[in-house]
PDB file of N, CA and C in Angstrom:
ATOM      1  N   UNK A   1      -8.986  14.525  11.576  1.00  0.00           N
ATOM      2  CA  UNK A   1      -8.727  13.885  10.306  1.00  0.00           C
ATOM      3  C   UNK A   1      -9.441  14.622   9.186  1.00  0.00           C
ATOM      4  N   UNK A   2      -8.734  14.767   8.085  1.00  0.00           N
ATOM      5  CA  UNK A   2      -9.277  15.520   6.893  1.00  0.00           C
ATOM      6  C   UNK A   2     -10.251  14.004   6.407  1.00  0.00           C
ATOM      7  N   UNK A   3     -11.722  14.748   5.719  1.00  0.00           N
ATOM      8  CA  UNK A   3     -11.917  14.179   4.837  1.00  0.00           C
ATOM      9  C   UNK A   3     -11.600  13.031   3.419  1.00  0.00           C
ATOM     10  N   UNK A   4     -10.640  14.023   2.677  1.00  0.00           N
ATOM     11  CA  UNK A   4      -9.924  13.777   1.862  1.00  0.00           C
ATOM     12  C   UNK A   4      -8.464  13.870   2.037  1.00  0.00           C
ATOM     13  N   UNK A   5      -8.119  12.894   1.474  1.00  0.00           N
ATOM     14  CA  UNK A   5      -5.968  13.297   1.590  1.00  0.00           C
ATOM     15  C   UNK A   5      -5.397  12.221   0.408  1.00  0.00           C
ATOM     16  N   UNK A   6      -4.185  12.227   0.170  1.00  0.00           N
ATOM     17  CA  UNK A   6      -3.693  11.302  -0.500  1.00  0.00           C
ATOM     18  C   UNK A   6      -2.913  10.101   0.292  1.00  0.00           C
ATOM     19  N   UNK A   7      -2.763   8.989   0.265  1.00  0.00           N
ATOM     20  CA  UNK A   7      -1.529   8.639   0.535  1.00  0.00           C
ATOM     21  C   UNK A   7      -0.694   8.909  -0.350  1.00  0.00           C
ATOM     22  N   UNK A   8       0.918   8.599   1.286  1.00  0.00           N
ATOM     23  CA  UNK A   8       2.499   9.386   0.355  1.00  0.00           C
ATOM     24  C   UNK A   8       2.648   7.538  -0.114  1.00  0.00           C
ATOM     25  N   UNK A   9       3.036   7.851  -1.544  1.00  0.00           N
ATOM     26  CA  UNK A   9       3.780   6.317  -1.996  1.00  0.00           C
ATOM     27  C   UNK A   9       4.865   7.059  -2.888  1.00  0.00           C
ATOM     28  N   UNK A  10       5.880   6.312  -3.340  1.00  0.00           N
ATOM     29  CA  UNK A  10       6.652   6.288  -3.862  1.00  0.00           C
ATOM     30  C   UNK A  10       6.556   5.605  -5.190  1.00  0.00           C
ATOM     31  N   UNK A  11       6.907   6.437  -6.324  1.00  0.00           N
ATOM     32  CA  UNK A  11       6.701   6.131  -7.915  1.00  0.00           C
ATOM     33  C   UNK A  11       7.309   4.999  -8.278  1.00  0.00           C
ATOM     34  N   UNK A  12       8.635   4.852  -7.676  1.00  0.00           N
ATOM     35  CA  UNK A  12       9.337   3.602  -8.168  1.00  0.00           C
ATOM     36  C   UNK A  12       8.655   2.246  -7.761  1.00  0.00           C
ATOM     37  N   UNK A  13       7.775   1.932  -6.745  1.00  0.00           N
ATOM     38  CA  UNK A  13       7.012   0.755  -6.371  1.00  0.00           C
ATOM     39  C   UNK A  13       6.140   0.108  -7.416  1.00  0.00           C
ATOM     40  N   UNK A  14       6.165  -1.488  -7.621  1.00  0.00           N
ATOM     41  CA  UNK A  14       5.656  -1.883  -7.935  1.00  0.00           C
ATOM     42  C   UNK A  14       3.901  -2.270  -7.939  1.00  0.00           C
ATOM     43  N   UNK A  15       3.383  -2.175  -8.071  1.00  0.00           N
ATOM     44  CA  UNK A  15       1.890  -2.420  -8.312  1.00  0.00           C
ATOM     45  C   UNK A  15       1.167  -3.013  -6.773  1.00  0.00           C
ATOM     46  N   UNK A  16       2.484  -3.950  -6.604  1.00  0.00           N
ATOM     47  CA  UNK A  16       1.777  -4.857  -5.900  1.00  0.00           C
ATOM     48  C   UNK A  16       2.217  -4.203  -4.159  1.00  0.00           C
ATOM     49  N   UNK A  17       3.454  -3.673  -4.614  1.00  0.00           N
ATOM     50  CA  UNK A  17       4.421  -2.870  -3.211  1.00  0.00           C
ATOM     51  C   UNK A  17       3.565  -2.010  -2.561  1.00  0.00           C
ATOM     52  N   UNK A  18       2.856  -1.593  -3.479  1.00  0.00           N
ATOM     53  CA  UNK A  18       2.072  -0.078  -3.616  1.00  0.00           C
ATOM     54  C   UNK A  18       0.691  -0.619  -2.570  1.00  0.00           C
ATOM     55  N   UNK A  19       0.217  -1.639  -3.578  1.00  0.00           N
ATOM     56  CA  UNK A  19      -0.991  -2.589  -2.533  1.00  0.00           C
ATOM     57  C   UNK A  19      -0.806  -2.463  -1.169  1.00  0.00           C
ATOM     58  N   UNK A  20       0.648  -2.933  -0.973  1.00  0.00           N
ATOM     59  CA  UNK A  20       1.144  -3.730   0.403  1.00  0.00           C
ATOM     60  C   UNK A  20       1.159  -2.344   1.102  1.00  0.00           C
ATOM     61  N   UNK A  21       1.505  -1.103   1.049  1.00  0.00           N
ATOM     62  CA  UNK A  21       1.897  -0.240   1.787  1.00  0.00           C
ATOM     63  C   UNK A  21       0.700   0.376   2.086  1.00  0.00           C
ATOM     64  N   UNK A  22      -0.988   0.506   0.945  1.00  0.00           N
ATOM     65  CA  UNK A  22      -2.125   0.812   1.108  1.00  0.00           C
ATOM     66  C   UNK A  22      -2.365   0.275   1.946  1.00  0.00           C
ATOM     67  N   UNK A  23      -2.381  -1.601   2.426  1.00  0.00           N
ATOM     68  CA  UNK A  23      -3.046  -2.232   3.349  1.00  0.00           C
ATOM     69  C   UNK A  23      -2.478  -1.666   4.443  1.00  0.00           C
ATOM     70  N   UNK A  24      -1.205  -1.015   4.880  1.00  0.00           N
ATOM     71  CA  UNK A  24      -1.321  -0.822   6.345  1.00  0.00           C
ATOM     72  C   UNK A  24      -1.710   0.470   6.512  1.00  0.00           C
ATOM     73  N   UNK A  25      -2.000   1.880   5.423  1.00  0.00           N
ATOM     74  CA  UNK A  25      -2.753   2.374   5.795  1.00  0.00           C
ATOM     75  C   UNK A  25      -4.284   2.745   6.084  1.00  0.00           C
ATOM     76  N   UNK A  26      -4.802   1.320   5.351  1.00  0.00           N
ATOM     77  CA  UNK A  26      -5.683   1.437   5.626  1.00  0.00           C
ATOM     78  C   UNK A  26      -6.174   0.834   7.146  1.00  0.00           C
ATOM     79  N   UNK A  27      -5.102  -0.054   7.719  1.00  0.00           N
ATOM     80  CA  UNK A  27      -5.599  -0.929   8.641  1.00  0.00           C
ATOM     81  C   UNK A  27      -5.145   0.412  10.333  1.00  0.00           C
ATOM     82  N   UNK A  28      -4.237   0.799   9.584  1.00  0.00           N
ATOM     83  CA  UNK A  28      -3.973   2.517  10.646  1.00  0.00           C
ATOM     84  C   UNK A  28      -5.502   3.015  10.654  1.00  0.00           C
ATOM     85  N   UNK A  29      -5.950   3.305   9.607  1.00  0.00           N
ATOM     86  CA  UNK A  29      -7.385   3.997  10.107  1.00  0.00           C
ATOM     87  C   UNK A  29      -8.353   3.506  10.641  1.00  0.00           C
ATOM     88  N   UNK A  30      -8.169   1.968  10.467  1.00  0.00           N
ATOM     89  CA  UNK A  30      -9.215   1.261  10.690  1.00  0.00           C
ATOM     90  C   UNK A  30      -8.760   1.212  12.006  1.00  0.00           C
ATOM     91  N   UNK A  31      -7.788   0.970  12.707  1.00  0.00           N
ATOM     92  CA  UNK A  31      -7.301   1.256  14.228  1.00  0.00           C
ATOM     93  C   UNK A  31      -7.723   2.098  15.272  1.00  0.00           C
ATOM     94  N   UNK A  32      -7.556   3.308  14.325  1.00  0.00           N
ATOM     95  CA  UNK A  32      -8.310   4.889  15.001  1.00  0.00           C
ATOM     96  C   UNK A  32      -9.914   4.365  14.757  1.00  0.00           C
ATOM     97  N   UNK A  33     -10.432   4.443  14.062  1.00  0.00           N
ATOM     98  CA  UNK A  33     -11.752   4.689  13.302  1.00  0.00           C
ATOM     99  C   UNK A  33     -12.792   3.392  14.560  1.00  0.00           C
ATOM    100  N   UNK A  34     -12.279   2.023  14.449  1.00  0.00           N
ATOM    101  CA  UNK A  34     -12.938   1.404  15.111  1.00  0.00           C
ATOM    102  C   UNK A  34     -12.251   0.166  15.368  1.00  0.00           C
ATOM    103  N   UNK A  35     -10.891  -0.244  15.342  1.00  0.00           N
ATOM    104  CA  UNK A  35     -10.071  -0.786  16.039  1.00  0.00           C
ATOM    105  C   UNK A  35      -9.717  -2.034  15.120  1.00  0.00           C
ATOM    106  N   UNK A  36      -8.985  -2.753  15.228  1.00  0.00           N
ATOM    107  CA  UNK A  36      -8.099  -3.897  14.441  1.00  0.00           C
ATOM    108  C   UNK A  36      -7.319  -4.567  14.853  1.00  0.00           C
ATOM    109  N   UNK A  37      -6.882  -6.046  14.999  1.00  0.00           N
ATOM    110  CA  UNK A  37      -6.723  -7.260  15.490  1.00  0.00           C
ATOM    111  C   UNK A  37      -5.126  -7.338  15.053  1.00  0.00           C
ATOM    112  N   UNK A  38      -4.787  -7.227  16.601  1.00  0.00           N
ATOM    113  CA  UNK A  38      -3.117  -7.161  16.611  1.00  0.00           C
ATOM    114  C   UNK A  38      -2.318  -7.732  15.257  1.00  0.00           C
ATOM    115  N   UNK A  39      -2.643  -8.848  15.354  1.00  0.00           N
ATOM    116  CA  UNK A  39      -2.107  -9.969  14.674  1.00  0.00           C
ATOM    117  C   UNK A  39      -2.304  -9.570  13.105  1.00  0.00           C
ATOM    118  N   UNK A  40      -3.311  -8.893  12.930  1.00  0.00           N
ATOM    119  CA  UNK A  40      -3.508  -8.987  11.423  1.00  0.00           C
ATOM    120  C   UNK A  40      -2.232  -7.569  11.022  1.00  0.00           C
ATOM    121  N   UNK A  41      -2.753  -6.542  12.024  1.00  0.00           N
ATOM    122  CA  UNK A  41      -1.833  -4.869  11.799  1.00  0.00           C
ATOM    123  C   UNK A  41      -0.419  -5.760  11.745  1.00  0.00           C
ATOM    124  N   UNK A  42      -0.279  -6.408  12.546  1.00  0.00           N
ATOM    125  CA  UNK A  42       1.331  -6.915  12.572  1.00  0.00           C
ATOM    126  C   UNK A  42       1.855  -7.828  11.181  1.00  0.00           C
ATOM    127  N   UNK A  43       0.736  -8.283  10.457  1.00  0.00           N
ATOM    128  CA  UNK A  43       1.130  -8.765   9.456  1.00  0.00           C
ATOM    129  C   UNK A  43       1.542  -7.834   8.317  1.00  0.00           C
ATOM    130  N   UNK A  44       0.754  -6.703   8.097  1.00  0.00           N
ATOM    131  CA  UNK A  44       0.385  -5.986   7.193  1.00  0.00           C
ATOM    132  C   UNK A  44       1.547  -5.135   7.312  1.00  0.00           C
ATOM    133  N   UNK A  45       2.263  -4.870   8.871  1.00  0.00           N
ATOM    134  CA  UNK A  45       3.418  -3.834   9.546  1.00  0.00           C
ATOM    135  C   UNK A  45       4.392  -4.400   8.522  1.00  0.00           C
ATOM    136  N   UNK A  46       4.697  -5.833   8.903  1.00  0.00           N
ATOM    137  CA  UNK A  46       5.633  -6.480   8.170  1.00  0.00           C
ATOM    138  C   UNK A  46       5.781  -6.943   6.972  1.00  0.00           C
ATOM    139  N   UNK A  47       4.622  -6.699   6.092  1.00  0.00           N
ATOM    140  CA  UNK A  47       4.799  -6.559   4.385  1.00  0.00           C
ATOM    141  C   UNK A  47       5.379  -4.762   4.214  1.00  0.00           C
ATOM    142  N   UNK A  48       4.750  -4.211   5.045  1.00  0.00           N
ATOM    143  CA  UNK A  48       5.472  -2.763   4.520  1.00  0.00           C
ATOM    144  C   UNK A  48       6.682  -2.540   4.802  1.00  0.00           C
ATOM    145  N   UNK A  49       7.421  -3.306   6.106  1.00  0.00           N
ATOM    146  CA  UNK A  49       8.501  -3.268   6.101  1.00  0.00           C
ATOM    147  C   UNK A  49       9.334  -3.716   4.697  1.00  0.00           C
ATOM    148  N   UNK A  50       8.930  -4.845   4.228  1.00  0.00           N
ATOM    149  CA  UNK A  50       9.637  -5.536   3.214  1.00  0.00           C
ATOM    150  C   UNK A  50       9.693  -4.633   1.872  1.00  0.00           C
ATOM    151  N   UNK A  51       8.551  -3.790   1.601  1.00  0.00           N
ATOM    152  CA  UNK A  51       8.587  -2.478   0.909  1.00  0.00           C
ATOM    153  C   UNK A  51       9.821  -1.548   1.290  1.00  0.00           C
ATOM    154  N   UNK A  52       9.632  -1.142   2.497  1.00  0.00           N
ATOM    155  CA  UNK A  52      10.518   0.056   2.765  1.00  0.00           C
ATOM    156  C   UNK A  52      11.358  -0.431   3.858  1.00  0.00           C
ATOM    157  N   UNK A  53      12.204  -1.417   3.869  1.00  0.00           N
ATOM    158  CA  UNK A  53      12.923  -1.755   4.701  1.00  0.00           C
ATOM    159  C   UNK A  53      13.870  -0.716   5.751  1.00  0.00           C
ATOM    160  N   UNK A  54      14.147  -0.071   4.808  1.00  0.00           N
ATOM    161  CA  UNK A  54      14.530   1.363   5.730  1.00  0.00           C
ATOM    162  C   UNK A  54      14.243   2.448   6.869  1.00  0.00           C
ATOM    163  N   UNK A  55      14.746   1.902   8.053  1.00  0.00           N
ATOM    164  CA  UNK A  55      13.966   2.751   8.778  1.00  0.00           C
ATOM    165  C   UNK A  55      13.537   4.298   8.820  1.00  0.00           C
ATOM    166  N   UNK A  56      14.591   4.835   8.376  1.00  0.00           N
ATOM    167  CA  UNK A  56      14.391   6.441   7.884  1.00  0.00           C
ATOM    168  C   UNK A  56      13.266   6.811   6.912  1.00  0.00           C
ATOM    169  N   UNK A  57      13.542   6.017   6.105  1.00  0.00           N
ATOM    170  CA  UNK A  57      12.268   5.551   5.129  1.00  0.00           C
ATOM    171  C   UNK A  57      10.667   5.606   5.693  1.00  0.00           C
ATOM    172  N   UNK A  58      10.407   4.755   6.992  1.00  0.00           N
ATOM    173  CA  UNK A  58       9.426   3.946   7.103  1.00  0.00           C
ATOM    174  C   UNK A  58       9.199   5.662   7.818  1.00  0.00           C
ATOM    175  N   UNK A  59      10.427   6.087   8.702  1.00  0.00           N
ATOM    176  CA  UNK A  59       9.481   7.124   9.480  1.00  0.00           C
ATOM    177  C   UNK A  59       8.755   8.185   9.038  1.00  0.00           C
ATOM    178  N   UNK A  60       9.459   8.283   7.435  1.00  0.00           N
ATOM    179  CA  UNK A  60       9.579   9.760   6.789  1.00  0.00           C
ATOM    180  C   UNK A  60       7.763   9.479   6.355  1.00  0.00           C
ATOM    181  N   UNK A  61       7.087   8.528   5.740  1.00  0.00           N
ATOM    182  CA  UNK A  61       6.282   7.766   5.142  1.00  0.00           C
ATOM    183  C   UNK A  61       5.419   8.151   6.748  1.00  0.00           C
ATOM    184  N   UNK A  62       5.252   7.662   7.761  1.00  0.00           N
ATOM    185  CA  UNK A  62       4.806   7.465   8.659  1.00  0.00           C
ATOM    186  C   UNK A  62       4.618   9.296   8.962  1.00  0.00           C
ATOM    187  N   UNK A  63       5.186   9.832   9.017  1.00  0.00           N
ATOM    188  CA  UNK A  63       5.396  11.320   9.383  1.00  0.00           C
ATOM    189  C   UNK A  63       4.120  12.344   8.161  1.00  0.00           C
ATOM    190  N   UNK A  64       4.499  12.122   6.888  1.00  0.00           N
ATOM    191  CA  UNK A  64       4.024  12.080   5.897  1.00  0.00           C
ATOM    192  C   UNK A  64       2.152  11.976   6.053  1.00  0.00           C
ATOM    193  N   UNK A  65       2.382  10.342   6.303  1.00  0.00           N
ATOM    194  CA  UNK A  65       1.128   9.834   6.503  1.00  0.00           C
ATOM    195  C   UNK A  65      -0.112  10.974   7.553  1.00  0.00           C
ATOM    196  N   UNK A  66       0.459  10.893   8.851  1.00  0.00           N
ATOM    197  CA  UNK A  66       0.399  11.396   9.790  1.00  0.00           C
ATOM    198  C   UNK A  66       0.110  13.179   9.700  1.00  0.00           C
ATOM    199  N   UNK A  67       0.799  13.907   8.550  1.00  0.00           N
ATOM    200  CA  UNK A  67       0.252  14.854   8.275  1.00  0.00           C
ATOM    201  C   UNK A  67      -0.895  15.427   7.528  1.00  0.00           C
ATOM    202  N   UNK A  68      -1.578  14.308   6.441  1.00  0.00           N
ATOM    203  CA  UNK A  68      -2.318  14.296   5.672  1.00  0.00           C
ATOM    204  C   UNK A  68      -3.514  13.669   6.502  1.00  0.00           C
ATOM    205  N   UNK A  69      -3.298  12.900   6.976  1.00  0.00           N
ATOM    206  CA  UNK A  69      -4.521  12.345   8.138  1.00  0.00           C
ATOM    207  C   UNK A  69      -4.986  12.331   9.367  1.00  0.00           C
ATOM    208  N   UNK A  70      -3.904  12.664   9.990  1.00  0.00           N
ATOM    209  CA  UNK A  70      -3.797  12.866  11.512  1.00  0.00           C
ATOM    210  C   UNK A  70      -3.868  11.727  12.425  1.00  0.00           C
ATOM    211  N   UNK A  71      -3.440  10.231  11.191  1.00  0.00           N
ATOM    212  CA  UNK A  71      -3.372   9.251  12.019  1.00  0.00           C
ATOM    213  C   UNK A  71      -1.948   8.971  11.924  1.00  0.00           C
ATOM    214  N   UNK A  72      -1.533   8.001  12.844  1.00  0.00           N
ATOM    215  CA  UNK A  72       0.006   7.518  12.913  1.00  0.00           C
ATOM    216  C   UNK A  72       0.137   6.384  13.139  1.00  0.00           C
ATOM    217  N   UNK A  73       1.170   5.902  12.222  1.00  0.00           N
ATOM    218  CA  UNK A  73       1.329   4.226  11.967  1.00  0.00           C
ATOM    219  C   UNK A  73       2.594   3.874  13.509  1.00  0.00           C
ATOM    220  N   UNK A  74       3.185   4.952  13.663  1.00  0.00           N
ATOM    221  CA  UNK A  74       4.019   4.266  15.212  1.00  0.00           C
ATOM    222  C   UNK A  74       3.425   3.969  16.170  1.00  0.00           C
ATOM    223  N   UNK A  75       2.183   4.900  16.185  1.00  0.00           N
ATOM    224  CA  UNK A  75       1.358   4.596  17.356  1.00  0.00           C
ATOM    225  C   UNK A  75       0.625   3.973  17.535  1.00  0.00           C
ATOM    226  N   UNK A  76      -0.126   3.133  16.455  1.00  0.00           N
ATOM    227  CA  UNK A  76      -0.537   2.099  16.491  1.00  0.00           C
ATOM    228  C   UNK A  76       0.281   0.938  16.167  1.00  0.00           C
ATOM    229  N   UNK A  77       1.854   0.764  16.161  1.00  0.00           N
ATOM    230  CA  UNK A  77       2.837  -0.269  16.143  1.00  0.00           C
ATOM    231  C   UNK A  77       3.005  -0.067  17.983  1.00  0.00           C
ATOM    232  N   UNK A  78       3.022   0.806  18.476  1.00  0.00           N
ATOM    233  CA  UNK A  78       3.629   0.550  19.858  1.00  0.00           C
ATOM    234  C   UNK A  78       2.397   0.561  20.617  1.00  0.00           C
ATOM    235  N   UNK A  79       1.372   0.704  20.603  1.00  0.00           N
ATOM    236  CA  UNK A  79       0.004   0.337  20.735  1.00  0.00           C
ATOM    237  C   UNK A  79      -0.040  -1.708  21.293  1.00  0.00           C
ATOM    238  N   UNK A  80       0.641  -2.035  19.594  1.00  0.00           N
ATOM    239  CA  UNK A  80       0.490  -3.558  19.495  1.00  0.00           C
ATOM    240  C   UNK A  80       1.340  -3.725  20.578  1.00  0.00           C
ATOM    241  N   UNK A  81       2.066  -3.261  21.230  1.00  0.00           N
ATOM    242  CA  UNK A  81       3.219  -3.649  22.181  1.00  0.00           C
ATOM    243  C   UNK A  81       2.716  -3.908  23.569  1.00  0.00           C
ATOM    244  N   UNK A  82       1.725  -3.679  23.604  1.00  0.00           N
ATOM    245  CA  UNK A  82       0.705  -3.635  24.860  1.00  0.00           C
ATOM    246  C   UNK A  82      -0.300  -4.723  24.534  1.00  0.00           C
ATOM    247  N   UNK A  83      -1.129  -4.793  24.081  1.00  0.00           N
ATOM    248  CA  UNK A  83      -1.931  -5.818  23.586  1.00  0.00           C
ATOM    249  C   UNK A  83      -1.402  -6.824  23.423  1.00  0.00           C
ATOM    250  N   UNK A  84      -2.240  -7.980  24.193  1.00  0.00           N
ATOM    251  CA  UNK A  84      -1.633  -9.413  24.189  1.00  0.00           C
ATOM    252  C   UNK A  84      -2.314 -10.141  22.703  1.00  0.00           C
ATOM    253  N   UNK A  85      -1.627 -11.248  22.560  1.00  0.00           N
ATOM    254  CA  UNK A  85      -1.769 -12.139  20.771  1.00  0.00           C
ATOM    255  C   UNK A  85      -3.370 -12.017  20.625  1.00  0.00           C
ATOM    256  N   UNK A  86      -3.653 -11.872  19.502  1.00  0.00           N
ATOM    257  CA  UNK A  86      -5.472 -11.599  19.237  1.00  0.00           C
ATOM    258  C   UNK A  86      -6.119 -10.601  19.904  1.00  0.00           C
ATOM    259  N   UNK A  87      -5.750  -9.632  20.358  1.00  0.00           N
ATOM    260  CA  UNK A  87      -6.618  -8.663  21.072  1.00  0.00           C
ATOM    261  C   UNK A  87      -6.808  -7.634  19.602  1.00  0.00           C
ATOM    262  N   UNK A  88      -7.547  -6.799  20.180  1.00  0.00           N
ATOM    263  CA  UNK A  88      -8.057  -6.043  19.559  1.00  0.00           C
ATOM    264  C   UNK A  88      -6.844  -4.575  20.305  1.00  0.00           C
ATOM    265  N   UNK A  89      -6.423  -3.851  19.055  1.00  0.00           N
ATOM    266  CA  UNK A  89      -6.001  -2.599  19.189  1.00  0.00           C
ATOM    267  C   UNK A  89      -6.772  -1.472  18.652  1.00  0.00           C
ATOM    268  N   UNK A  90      -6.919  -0.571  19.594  1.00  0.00           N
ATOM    269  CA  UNK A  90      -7.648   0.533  19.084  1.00  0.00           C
ATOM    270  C   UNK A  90      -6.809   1.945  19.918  1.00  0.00           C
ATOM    271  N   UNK A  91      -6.915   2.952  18.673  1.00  0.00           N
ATOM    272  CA  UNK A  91      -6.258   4.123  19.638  1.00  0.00           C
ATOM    273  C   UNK A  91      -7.183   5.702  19.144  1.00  0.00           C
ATOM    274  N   UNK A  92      -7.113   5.734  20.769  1.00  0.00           N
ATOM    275  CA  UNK A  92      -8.436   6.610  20.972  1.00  0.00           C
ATOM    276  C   UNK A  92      -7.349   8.233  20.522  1.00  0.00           C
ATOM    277  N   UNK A  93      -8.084   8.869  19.361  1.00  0.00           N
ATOM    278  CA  UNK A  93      -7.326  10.184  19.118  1.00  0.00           C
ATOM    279  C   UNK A  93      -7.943  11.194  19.856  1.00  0.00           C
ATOM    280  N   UNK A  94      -6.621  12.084  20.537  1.00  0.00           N
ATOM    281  CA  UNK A  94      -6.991  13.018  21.181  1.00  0.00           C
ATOM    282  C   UNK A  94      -7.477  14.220  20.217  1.00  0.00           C
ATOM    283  N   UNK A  95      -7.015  14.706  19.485  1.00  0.00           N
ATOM    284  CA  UNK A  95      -6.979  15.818  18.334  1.00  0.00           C
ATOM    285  C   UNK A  95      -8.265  15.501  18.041  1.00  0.00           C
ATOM    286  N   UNK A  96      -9.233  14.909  18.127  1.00  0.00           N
ATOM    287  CA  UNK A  96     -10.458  15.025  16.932  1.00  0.00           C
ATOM    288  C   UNK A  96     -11.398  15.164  18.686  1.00  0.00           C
TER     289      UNK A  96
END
């Protein structure tokens, strides 16, 4: 993981869209970094969906993400797919 990076957002988003799409990257790092509570990532998954409803969208963003940080928002969505309700998800990066 770099130090520094930007997140990718999109100009046309509203203030608050913009919020919503920060919270799940931040809760992605917080995943890698020292882990985060299914239930909450899954909330936060599904406000960004409502942002970028598009799946092409979500991956391009996710891909994006993933190059600037070296974390990835699929893999901690299919992560949650394993973890039972309230557990804790954490994903151990190989690259670092």
């Amino acid at each position: 993981m770099q130090d520094s990076y930007s997140y990718p957002l999109d100009e046309n988003w509203t203030q608050d869209e913009i919020v919503k799409v920060i919270d799940l990257y931040n809760m992605v790092e917080k995943a890698y970094e020292s882990g985060v509570n299914r239930e909450e990532f899954l909330q936060k998954y599904r406000s960004f969906q409502q942002v970028v409803p598009m799946m092409m969208e979500q991956k391009r963003l996710d891909k994006e993400f993933e190059l600037e940080s070296g974390y990835s928002i699929y893999q901690v969505f299919k992560k949650c797919r394993t973890v039972k309700n309230n557990g804790k998800v954490r994903i151990q990066n190989e690259n670092r």
